[in-house]
C-alpha atoms as a PDB file:
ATOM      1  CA  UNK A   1      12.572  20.675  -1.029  1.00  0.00           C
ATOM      2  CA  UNK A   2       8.933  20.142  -1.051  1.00  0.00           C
ATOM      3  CA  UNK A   3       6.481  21.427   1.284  1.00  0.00           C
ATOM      4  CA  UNK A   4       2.976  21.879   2.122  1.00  0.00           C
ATOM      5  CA  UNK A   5       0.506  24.980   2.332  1.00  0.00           C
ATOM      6  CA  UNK A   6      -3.120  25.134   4.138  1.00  0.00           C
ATOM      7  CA  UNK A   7      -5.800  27.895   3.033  1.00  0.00           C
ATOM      8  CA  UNK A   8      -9.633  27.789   3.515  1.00  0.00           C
ATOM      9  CA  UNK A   9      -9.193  26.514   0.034  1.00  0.00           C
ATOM     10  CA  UNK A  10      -7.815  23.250   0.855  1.00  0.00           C
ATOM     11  CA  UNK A  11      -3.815  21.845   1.018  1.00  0.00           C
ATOM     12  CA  UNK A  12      -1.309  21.778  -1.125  1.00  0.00           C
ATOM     13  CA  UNK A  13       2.043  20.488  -2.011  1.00  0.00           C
ATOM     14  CA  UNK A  14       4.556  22.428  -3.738  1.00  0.00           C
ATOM     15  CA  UNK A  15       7.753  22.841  -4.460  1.00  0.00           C
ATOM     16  CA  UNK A  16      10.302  25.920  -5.255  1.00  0.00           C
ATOM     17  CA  UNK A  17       9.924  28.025  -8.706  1.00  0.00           C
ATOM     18  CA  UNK A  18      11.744  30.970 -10.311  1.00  0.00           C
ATOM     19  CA  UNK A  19       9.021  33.498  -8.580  1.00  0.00           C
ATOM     20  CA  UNK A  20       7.351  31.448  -5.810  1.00  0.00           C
ATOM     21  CA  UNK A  21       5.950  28.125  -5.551  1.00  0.00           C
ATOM     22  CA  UNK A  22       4.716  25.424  -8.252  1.00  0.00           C
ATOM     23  CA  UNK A  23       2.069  23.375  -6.959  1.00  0.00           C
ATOM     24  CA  UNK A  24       2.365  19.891  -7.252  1.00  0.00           C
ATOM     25  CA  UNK A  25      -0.959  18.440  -6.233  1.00  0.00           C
ATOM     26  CA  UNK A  26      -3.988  20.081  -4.273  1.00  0.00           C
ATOM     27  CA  UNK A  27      -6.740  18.731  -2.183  1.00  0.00           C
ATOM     28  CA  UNK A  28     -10.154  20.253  -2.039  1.00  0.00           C
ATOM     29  CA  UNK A  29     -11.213  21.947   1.514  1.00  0.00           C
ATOM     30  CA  UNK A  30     -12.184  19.626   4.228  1.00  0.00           C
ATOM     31  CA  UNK A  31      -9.351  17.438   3.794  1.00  0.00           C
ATOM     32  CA  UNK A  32      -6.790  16.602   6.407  1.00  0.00           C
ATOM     33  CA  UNK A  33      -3.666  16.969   5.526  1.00  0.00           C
ATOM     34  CA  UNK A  34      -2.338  13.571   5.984  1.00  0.00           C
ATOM     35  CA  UNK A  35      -4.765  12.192   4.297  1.00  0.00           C
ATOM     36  CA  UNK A  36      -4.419   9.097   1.994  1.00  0.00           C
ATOM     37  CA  UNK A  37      -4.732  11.246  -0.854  1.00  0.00           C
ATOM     38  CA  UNK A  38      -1.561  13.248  -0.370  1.00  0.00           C
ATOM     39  CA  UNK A  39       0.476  10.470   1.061  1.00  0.00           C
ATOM     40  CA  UNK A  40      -0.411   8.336  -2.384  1.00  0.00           C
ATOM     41  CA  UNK A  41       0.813  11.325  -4.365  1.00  0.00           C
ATOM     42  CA  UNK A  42       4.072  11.779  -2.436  1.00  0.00           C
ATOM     43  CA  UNK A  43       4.823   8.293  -2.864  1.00  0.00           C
ATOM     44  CA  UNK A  44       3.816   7.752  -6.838  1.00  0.00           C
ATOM     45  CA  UNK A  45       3.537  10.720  -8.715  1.00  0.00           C
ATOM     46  CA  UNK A  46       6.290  11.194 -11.241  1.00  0.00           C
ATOM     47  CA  UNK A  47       6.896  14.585  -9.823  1.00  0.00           C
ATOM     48  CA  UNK A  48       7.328  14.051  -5.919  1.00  0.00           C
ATOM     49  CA  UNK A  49      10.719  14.113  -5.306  1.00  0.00           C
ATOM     50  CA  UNK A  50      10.448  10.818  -3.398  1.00  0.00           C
ATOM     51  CA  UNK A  51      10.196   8.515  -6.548  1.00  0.00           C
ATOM     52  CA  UNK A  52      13.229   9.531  -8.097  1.00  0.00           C
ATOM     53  CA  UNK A  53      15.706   8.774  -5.202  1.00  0.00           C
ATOM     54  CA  UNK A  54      16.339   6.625  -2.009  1.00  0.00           C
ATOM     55  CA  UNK A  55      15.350   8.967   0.755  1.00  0.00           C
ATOM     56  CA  UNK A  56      16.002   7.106   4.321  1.00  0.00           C
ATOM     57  CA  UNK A  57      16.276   8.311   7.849  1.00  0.00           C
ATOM     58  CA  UNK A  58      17.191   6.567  11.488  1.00  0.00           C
ATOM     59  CA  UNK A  59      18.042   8.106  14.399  1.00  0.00           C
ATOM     60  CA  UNK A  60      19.174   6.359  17.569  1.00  0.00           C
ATOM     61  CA  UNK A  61      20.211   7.282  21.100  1.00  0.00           C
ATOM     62  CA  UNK A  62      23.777   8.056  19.768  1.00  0.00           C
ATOM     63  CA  UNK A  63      23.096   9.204  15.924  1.00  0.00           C
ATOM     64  CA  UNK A  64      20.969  10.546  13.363  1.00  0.00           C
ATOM     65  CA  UNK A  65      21.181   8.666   9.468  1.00  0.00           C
ATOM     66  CA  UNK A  66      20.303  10.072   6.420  1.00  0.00           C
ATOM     67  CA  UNK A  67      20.534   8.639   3.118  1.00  0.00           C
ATOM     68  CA  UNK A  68      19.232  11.267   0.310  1.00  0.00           C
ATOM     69  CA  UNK A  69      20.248   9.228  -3.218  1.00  0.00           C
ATOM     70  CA  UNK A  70      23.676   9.036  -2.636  1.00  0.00           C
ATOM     71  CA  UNK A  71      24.593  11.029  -0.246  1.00  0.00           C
ATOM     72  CA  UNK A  72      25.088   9.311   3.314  1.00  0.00           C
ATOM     73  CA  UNK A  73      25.220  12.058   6.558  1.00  0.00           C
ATOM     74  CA  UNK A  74      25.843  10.886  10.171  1.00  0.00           C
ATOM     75  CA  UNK A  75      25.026  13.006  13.075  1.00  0.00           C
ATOM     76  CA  UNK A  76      26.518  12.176  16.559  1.00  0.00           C
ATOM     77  CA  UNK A  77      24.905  13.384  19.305  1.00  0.00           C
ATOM     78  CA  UNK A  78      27.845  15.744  20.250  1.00  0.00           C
ATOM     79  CA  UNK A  79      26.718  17.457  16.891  1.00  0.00           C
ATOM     80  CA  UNK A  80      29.155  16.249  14.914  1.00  0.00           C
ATOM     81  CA  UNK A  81      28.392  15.450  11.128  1.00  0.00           C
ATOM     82  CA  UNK A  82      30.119  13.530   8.421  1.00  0.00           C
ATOM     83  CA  UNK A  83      28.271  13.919   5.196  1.00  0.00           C
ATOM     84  CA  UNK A  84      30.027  11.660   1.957  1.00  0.00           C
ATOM     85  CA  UNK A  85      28.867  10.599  -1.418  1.00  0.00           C
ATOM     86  CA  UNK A  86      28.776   7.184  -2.124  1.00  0.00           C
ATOM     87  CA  UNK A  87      30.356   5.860  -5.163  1.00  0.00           C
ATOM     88  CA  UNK A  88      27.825   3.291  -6.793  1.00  0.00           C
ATOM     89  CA  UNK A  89      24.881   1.618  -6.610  1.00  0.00           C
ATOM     90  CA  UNK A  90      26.798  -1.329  -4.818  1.00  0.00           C
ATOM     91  CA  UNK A  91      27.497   0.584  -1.933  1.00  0.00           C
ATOM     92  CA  UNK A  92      24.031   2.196  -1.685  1.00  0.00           C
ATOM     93  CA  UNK A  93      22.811  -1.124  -1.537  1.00  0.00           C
ATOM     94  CA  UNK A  94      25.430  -1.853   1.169  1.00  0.00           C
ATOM     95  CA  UNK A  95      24.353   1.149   3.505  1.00  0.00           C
ATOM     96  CA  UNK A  96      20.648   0.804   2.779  1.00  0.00           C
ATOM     97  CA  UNK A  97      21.469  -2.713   4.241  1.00  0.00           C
ATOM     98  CA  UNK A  98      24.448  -2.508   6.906  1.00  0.00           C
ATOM     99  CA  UNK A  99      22.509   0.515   7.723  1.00  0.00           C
ATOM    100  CA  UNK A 100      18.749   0.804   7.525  1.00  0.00           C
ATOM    101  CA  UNK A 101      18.267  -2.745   7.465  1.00  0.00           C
ATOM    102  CA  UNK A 102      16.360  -2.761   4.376  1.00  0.00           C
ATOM    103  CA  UNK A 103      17.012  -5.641   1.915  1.00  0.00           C
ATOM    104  CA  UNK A 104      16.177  -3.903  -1.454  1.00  0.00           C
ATOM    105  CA  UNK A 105      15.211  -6.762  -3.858  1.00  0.00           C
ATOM    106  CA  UNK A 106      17.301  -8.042  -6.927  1.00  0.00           C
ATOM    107  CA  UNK A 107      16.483  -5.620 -10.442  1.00  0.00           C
ATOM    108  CA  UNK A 108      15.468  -2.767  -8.339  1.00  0.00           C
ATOM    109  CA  UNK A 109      17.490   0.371  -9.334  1.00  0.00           C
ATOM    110  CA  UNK A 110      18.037   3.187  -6.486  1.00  0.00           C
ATOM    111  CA  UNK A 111      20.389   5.344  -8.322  1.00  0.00           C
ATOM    112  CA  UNK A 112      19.087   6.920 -11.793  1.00  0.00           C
END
């Protein structure tokens, strides 16, 4: 799991290493922290862990979705959760759709 530091220094976004932290990107001081500059890297660097995998969430009155590559979890709002992995790309495709509503376009890979 990724996360984000603040200093005097600037911000940061790392990730967990043997020993500590590994540093993914940095911004100088003075920058906000949701700035366009870390949002562009979390979305296109090679090393976020958002490029490599479908990452969705949607929550309504009555549940909570999460899609993390494929993985599918449903939280009812009695707290109870069904987590299962989904067996292809087909029906990653399916929940991203029946789902999420999301359409994801012909020769567009989600899984690996």
């Amino acid at each position: 799991m990724s996360g984000g530091r603040t200093s005097r220094r600037g911000y940061a976004t790392c990730r967990p290493a043997p020993g500590g932290f590994t540093t993914l990107h940095a911004c100088g001081a003075g920058r906000r922290t949701g700035s366009c500059h870390v949002r562009w890297h979390v979305a296109t660097n090679p090393r976020s862990p958002f490029t490599r995998r479908p990452y969705l969430q949607r929550t309504t009155g009555e549940r909570h979705l999460a899609l993390d590559g494929a993985v599918f979890t449903e939280t009812l709002a009695d707290g109870t959760v069904t987590a299962h992995t989904l067996d292809d790309e087909t029906e990653v495709r399916r929940v991203v759709d029946e789902e999420f509503g999301i359409v994801v376009p012909e020769g567009v890979r989600l899984l690996g």
